[in-house]
N, C-alpha and C. Protein backbone atom coordinates (compact mmCIF):
# COMPACT_ATOMS: atom_id res chain seq x y z
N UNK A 1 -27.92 9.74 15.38
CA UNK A 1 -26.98 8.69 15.04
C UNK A 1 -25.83 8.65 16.04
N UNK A 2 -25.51 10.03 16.50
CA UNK A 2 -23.99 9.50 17.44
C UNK A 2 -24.65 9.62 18.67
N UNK A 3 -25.56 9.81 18.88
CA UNK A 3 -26.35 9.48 19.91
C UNK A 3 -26.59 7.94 20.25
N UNK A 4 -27.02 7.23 19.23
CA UNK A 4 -27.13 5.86 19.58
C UNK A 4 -25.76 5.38 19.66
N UNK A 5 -24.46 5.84 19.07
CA UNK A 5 -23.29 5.19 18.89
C UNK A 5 -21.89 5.22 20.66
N UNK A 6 -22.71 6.71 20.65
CA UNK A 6 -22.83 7.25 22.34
C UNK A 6 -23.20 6.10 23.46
N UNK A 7 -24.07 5.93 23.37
CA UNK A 7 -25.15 5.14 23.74
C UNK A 7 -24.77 3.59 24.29
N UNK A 8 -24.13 3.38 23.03
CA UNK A 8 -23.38 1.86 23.06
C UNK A 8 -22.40 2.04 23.44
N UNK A 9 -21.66 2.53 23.00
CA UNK A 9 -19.98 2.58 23.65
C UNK A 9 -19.94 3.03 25.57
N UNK A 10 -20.67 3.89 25.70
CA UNK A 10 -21.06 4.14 27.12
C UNK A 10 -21.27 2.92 28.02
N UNK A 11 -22.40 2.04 27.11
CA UNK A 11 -23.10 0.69 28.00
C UNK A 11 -22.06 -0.66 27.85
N UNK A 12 -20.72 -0.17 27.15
CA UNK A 12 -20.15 -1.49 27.41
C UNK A 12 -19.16 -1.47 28.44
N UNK A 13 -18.64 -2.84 28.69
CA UNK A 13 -17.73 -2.97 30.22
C UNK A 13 -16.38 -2.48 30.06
N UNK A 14 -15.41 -2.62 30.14
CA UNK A 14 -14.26 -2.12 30.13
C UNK A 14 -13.14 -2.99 28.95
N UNK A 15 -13.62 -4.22 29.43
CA UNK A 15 -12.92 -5.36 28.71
C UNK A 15 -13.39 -5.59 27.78
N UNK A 16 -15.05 -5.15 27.56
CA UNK A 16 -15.61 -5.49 26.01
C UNK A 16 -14.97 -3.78 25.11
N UNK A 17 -14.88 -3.05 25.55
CA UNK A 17 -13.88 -1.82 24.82
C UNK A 17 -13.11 -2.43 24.53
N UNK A 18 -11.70 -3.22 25.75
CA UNK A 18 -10.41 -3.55 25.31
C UNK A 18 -10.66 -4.77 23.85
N UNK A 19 -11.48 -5.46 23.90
CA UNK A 19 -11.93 -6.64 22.88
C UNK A 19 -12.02 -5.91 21.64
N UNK A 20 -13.32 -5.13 21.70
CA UNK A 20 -13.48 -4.28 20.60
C UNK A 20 -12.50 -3.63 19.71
N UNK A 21 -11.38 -2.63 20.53
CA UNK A 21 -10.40 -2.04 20.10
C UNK A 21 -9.09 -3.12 19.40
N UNK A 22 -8.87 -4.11 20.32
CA UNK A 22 -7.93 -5.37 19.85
C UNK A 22 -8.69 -5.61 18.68
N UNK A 23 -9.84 -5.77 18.07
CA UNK A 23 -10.86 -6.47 16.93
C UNK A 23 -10.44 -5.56 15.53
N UNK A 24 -10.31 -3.99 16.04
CA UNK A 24 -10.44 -3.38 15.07
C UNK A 24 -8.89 -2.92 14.86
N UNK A 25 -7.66 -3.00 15.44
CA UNK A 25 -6.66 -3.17 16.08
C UNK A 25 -6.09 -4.34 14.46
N UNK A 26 -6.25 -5.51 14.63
CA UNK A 26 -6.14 -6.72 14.19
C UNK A 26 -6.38 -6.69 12.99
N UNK A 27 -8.01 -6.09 12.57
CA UNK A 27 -7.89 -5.75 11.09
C UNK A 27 -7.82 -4.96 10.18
N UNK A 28 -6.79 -3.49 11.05
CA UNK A 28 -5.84 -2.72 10.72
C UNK A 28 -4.47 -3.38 10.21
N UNK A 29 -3.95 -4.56 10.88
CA UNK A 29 -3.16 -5.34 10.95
C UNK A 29 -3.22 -5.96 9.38
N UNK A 30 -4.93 -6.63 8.96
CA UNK A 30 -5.20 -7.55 7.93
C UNK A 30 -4.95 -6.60 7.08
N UNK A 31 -5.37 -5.13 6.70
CA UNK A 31 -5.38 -4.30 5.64
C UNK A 31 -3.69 -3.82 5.33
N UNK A 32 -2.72 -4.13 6.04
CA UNK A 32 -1.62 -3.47 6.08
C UNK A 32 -1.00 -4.97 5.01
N UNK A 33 -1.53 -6.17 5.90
CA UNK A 33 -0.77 -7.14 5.16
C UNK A 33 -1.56 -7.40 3.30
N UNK A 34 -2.76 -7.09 2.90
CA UNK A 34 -3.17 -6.84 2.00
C UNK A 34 -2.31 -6.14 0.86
N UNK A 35 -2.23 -5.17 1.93
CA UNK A 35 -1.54 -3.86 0.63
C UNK A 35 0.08 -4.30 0.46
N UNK A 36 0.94 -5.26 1.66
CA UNK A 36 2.01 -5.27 1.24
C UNK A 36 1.88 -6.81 0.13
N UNK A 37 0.89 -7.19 0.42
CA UNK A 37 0.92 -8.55 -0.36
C UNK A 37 0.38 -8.33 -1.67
N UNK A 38 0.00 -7.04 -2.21
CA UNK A 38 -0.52 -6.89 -3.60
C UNK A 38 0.32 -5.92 -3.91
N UNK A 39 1.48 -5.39 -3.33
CA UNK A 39 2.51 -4.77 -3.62
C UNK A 39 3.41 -5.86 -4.38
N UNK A 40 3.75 -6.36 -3.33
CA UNK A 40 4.76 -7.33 -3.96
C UNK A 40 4.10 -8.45 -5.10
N UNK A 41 2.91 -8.66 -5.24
CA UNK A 41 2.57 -9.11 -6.18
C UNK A 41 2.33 -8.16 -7.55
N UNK A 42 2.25 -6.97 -7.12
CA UNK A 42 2.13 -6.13 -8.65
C UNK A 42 0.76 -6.18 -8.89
N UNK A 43 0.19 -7.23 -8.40
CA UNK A 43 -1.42 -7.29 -9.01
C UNK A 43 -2.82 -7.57 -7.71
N UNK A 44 -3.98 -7.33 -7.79
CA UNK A 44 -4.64 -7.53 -7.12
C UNK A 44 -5.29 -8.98 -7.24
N UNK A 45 -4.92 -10.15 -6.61
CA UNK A 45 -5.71 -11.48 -6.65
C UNK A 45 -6.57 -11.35 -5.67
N UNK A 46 -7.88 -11.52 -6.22
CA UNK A 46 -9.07 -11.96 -5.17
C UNK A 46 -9.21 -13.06 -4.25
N UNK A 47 -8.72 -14.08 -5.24
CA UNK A 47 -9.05 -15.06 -4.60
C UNK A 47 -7.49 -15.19 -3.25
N UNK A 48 -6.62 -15.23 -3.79
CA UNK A 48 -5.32 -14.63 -2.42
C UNK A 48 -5.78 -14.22 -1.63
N UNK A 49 -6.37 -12.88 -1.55
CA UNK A 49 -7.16 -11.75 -0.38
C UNK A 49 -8.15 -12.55 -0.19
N UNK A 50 -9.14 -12.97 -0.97
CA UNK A 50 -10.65 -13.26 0.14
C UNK A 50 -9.65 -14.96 0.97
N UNK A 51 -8.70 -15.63 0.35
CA UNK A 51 -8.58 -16.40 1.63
C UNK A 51 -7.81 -16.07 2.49
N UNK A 52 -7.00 -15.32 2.58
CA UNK A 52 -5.79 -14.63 3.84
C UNK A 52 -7.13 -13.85 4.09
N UNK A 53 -8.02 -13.46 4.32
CA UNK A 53 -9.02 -12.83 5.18
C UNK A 53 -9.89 -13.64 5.68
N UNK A 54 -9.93 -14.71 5.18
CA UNK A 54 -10.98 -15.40 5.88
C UNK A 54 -10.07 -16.28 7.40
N UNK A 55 -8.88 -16.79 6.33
CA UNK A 55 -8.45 -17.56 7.37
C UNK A 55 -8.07 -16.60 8.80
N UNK A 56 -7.54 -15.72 8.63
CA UNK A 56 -7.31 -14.68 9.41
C UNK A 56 -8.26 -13.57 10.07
N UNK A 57 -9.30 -13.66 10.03
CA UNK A 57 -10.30 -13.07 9.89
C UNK A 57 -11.03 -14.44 11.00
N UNK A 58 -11.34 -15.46 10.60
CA UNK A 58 -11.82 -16.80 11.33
C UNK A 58 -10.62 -16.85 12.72
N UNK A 59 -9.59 -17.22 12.24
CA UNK A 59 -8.76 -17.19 13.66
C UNK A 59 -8.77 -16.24 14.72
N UNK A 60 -9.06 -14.66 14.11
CA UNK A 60 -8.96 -14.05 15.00
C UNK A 60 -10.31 -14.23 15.62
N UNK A 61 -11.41 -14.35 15.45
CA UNK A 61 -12.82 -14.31 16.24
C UNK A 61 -12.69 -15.70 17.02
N UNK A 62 -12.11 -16.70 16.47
CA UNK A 62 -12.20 -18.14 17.68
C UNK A 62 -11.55 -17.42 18.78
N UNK A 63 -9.95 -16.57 18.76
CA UNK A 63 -9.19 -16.20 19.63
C UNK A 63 -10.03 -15.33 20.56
N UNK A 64 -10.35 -14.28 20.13
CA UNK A 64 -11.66 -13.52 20.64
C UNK A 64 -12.16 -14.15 21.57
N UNK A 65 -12.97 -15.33 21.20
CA UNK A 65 -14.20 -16.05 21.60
C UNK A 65 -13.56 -16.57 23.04
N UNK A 66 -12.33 -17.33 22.67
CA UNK A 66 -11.66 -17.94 23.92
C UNK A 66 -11.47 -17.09 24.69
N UNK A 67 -10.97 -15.56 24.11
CA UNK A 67 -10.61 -14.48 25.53
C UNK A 67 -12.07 -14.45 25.87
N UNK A 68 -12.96 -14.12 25.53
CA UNK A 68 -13.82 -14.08 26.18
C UNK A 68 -15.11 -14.42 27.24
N UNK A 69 -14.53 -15.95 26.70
CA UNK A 69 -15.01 -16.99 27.70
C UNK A 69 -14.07 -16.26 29.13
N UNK A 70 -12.53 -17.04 29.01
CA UNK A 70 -11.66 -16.57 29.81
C UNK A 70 -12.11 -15.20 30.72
N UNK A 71 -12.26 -14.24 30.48
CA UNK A 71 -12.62 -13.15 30.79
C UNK A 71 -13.98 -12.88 31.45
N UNK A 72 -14.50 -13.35 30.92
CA UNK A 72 -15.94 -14.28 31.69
C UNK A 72 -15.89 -15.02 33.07
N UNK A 73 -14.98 -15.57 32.70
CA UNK A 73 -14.99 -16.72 34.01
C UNK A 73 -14.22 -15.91 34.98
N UNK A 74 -13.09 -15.19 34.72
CA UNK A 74 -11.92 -14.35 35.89
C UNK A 74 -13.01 -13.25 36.36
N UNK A 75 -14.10 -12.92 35.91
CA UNK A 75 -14.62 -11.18 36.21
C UNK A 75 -15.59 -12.13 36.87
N UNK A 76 -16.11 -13.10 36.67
CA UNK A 76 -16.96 -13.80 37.78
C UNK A 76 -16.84 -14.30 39.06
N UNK A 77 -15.78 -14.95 38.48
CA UNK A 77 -14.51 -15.41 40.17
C UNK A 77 -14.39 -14.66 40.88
N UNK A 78 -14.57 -13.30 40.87
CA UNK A 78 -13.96 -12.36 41.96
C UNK A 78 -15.09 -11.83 42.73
């Protein structure tokens, strides 16, 4: 198992690490705002959380997507 996980992390580029880490980075970010938003609510709403995750959760992968076009095109140019 950490052999294959080895494996992958080894075979990616530099900038797909930096992507990756920003990805997981971000929804460290989503879980922090979760817990302060069911703090201050006292209660756990589902439906609150599943849409502040989606919407936020959706924005961040379009953003993604655009760096990565971007990033695409500059590592080609050169």
């Amino acid at each position: 198992m950490f052999s294959e996980i080895n494996y992958f992390y080894t075979s990616l580029k530099d900038w797909q690490k930096a992507m990756m880490f920003s990805f997981v980075s971000y929804l460290i970010i989503l879980f922090g705002l979760i817990v302060v938003i069911t703090f201050m609510l006292k209660d756990f709403q589902f439906l609150l959380v599943f849409g502040l995750s989606f919407v936020y959760v959706g924005t961040v992968i379009v953003l993604m997507v655009i760096s990565i076009k971007i990033f695409k095109k500059k590592l080609i140019g050169r």
